[in-house]
C-alpha atoms as a PDB file:
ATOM      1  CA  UNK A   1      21.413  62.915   2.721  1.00  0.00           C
ATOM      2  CA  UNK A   2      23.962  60.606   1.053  1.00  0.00           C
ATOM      3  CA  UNK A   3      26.531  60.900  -1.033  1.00  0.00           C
ATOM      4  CA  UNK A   4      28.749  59.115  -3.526  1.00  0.00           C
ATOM      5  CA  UNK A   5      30.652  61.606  -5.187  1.00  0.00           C
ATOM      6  CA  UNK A   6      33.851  60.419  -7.288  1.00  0.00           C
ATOM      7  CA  UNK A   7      36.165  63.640  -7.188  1.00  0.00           C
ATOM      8  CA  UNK A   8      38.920  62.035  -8.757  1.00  0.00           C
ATOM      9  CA  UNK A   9      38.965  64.388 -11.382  1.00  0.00           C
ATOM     10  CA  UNK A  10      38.127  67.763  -9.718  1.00  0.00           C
ATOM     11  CA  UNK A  11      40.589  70.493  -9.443  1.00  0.00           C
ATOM     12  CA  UNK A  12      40.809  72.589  -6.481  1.00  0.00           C
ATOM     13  CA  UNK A  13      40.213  76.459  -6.723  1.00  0.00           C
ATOM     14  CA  UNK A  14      43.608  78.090  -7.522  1.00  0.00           C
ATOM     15  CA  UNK A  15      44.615  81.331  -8.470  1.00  0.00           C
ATOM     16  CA  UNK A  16      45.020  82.106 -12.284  1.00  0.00           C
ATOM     17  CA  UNK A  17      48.893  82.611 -13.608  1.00  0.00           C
ATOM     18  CA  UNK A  18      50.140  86.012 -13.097  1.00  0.00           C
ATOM     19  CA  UNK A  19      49.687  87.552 -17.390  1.00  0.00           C
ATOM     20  CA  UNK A  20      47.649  88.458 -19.434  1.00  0.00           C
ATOM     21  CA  UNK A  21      44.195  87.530 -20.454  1.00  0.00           C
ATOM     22  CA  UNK A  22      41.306  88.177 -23.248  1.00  0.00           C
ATOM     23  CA  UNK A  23      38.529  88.534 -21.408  1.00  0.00           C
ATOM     24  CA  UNK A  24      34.192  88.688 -21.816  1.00  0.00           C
ATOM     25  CA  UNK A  25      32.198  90.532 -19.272  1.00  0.00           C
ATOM     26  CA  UNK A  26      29.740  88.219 -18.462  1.00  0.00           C
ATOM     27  CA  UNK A  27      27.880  89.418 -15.231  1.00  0.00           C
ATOM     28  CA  UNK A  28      27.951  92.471 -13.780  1.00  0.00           C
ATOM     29  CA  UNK A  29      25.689  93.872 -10.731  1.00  0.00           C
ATOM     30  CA  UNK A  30      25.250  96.272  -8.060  1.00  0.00           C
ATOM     31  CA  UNK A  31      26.068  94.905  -5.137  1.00  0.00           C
ATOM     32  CA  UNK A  32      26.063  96.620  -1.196  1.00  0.00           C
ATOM     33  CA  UNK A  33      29.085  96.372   0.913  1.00  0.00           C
ATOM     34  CA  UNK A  34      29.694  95.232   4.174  1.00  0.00           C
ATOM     35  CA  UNK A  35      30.344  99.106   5.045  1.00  0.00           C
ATOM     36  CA  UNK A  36      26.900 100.001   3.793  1.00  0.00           C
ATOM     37  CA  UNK A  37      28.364 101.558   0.764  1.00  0.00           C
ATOM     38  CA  UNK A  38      27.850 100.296  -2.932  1.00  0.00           C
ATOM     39  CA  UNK A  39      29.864  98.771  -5.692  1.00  0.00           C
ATOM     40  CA  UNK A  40      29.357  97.377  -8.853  1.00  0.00           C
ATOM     41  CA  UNK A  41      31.025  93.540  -8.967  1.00  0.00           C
ATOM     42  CA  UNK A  42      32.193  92.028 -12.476  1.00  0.00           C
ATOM     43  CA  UNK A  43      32.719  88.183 -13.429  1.00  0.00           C
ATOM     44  CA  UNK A  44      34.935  87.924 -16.911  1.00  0.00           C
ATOM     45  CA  UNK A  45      35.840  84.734 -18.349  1.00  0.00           C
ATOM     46  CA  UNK A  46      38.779  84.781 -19.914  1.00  0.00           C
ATOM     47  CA  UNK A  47      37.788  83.929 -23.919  1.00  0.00           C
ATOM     48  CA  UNK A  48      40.887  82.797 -25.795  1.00  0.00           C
ATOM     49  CA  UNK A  49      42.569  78.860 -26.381  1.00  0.00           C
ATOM     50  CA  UNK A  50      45.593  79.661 -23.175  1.00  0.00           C
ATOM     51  CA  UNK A  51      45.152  76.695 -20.830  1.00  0.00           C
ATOM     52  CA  UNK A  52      42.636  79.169 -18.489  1.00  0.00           C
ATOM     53  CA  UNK A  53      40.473  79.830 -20.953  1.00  0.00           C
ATOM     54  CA  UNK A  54      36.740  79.351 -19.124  1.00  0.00           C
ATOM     55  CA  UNK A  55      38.120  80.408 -15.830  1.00  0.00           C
ATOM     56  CA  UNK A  56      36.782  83.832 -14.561  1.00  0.00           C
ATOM     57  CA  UNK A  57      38.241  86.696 -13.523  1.00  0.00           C
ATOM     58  CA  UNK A  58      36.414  89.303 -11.120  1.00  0.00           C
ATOM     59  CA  UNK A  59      36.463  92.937  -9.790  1.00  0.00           C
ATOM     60  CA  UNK A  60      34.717  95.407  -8.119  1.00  0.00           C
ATOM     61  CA  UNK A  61      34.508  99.056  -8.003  1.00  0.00           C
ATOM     62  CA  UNK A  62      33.455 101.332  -4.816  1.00  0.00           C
ATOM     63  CA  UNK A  63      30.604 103.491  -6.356  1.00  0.00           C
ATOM     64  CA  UNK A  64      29.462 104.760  -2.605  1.00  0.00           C
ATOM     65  CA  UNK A  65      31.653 104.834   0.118  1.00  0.00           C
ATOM     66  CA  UNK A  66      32.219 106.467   3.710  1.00  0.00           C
ATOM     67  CA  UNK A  67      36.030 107.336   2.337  1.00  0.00           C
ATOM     68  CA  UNK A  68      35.832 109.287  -0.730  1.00  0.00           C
ATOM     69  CA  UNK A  69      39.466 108.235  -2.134  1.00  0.00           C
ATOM     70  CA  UNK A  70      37.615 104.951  -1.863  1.00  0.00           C
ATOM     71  CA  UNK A  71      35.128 106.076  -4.511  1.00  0.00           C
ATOM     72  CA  UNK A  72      37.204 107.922  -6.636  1.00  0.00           C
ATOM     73  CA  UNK A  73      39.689 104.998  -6.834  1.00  0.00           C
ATOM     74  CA  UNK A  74      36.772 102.699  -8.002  1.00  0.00           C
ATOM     75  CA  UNK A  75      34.973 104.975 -11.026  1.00  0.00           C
ATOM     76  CA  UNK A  76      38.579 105.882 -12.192  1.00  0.00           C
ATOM     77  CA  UNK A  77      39.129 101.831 -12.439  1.00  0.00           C
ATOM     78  CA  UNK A  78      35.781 101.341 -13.262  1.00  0.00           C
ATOM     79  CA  UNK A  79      36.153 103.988 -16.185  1.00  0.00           C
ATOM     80  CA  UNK A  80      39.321 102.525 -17.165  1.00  0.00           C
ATOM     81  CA  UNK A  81      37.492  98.958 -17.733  1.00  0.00           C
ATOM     82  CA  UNK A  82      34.840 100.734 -19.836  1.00  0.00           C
ATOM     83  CA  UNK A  83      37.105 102.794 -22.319  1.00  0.00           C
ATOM     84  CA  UNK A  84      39.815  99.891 -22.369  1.00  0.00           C
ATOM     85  CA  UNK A  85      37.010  97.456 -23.329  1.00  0.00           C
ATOM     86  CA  UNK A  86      34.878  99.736 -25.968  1.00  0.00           C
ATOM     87  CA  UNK A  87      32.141 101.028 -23.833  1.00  0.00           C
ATOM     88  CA  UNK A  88      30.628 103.644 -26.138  1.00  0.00           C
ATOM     89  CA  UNK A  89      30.198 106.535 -23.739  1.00  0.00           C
ATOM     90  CA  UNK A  90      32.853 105.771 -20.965  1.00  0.00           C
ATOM     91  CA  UNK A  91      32.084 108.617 -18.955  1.00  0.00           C
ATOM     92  CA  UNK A  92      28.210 107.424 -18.312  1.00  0.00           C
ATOM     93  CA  UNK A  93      27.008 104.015 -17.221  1.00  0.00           C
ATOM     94  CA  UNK A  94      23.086 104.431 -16.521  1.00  0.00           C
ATOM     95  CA  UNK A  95      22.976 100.054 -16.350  1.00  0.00           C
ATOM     96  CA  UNK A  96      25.610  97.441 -15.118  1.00  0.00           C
ATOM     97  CA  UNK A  97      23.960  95.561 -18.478  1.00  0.00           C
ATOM     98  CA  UNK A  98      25.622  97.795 -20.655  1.00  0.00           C
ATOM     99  CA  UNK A  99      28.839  96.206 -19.551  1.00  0.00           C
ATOM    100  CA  UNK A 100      28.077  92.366 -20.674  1.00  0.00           C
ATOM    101  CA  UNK A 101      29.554  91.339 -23.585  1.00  0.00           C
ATOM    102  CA  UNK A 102      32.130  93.779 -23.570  1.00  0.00           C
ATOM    103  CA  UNK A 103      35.878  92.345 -24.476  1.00  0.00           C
ATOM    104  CA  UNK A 104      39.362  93.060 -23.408  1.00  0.00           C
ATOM    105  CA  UNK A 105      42.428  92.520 -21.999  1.00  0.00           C
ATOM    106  CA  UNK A 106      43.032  92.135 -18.176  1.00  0.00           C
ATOM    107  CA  UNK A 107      46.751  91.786 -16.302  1.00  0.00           C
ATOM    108  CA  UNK A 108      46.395  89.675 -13.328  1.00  0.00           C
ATOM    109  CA  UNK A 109      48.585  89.378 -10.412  1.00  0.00           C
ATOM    110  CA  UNK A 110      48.163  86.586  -7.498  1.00  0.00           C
ATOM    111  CA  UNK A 111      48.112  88.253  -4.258  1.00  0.00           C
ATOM    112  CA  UNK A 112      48.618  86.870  -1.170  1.00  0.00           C
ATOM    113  CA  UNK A 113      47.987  89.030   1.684  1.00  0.00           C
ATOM    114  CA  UNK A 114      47.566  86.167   4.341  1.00  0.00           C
ATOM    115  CA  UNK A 115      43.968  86.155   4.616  1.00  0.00           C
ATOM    116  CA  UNK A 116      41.124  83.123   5.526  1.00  0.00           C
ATOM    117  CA  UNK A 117      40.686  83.106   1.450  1.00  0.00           C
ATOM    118  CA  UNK A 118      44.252  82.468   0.708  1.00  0.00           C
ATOM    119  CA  UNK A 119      46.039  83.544  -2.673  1.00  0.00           C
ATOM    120  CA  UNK A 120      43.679  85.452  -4.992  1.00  0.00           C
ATOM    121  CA  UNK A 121      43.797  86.604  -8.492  1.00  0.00           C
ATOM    122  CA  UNK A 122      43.649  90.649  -8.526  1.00  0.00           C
ATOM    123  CA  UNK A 123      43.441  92.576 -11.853  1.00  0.00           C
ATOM    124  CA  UNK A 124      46.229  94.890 -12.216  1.00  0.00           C
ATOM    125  CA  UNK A 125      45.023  96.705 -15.409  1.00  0.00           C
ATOM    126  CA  UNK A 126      42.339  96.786 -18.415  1.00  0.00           C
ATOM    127  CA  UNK A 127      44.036  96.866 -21.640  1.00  0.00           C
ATOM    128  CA  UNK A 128      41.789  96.767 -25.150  1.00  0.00           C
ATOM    129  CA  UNK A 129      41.350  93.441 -26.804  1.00  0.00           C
ATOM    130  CA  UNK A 130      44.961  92.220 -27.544  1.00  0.00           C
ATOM    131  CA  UNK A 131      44.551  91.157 -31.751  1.00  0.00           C
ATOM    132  CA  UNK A 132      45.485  87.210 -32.303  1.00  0.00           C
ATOM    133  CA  UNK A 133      49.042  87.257 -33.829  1.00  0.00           C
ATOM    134  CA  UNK A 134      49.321  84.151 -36.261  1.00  0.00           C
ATOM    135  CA  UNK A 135      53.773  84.919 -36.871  1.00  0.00           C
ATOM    136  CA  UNK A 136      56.116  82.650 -34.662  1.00  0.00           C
ATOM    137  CA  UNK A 137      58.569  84.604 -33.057  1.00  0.00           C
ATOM    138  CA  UNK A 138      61.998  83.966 -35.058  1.00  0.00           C
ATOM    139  CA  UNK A 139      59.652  83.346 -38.031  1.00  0.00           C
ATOM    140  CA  UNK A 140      61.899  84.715 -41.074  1.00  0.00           C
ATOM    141  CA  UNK A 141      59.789  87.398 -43.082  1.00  0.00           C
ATOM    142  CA  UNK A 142      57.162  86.167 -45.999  1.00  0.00           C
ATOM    143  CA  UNK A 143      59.665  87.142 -49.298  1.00  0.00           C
ATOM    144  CA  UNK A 144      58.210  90.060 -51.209  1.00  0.00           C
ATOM    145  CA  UNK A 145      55.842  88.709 -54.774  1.00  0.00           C
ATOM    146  CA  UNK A 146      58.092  89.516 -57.885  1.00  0.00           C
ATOM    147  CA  UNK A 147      55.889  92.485 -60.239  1.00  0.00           C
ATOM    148  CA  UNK A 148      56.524  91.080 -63.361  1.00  0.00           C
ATOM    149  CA  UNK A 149      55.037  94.679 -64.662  1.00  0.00           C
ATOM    150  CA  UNK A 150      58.023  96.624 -62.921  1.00  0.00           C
END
């Protein structure tokens, strides 16, 4: 097959700036390991106008594993995505669906731990939905309305 592809304008794959991001589950599924265990993997794409915005994020959670710390690590992260991000019963997830659509915050850190894959991006923390502030910093106070009934 040939090909004429103009890539002038492609980006390469690089990892998203260490901060902080609002975030939309988008896909979530059960997934085996390569241990014969289980997780659950996540895709969020971060939602808000920061120069990212329409990357995605992932993560995945051990839900079956050989090492026990290994599971307990993942639900306690995997709970901690849930409650930070609204889930109404955080302590049950019967589907993976019940997680799309769900908003939040994520902290993301770029590790690189010398591997084939390079630098990744590696959530650090699930944080609820940060609000949209609309004051500059410095900004001087609005002045207080006059009561002309005082």
């Amino acid at each position: 097959m040939s090909l004429n592809l103009n890539l002038e304008g492609a980006q390469e794959n690089t990892p998203i700036p260490d901060g902080s991001y609002n975030v939309i589950v988008n896909k979530s599924e059960v997934s085996p390991t390569k241990s014969g265990g289980t997780m659950i993997k996540v895709q969020m794409k971060i939602t808000d106008g920061q120069p990212q915005a329409g990357r995605v994020v992932f993560d995945q959670f051990n839900i079956e594993n050989a090492n026990p710390q290994a599971v307990q690590i993942g639900l306690g992260q995997l709970k901690g995505l849930l409650k930070s991000f609204g889930h109404p019963n955080p302590n049950m997830l019967k589907s993976t669906d019940e997680m799309l659509g769900l908003k939040g915050t994520v902290a993301v850190k770029t590790i690189d731990d010398g591997g084939a894959y390079g630098p990744q991006t590696r959530v650090r923390a699930y944080k609820p939905l940060a609000a949209a502030t609309t004051a500059t910093a410095g900004a001087a106070p609005a002045a207080k309305a006059s009561n002309p009934f005082a």
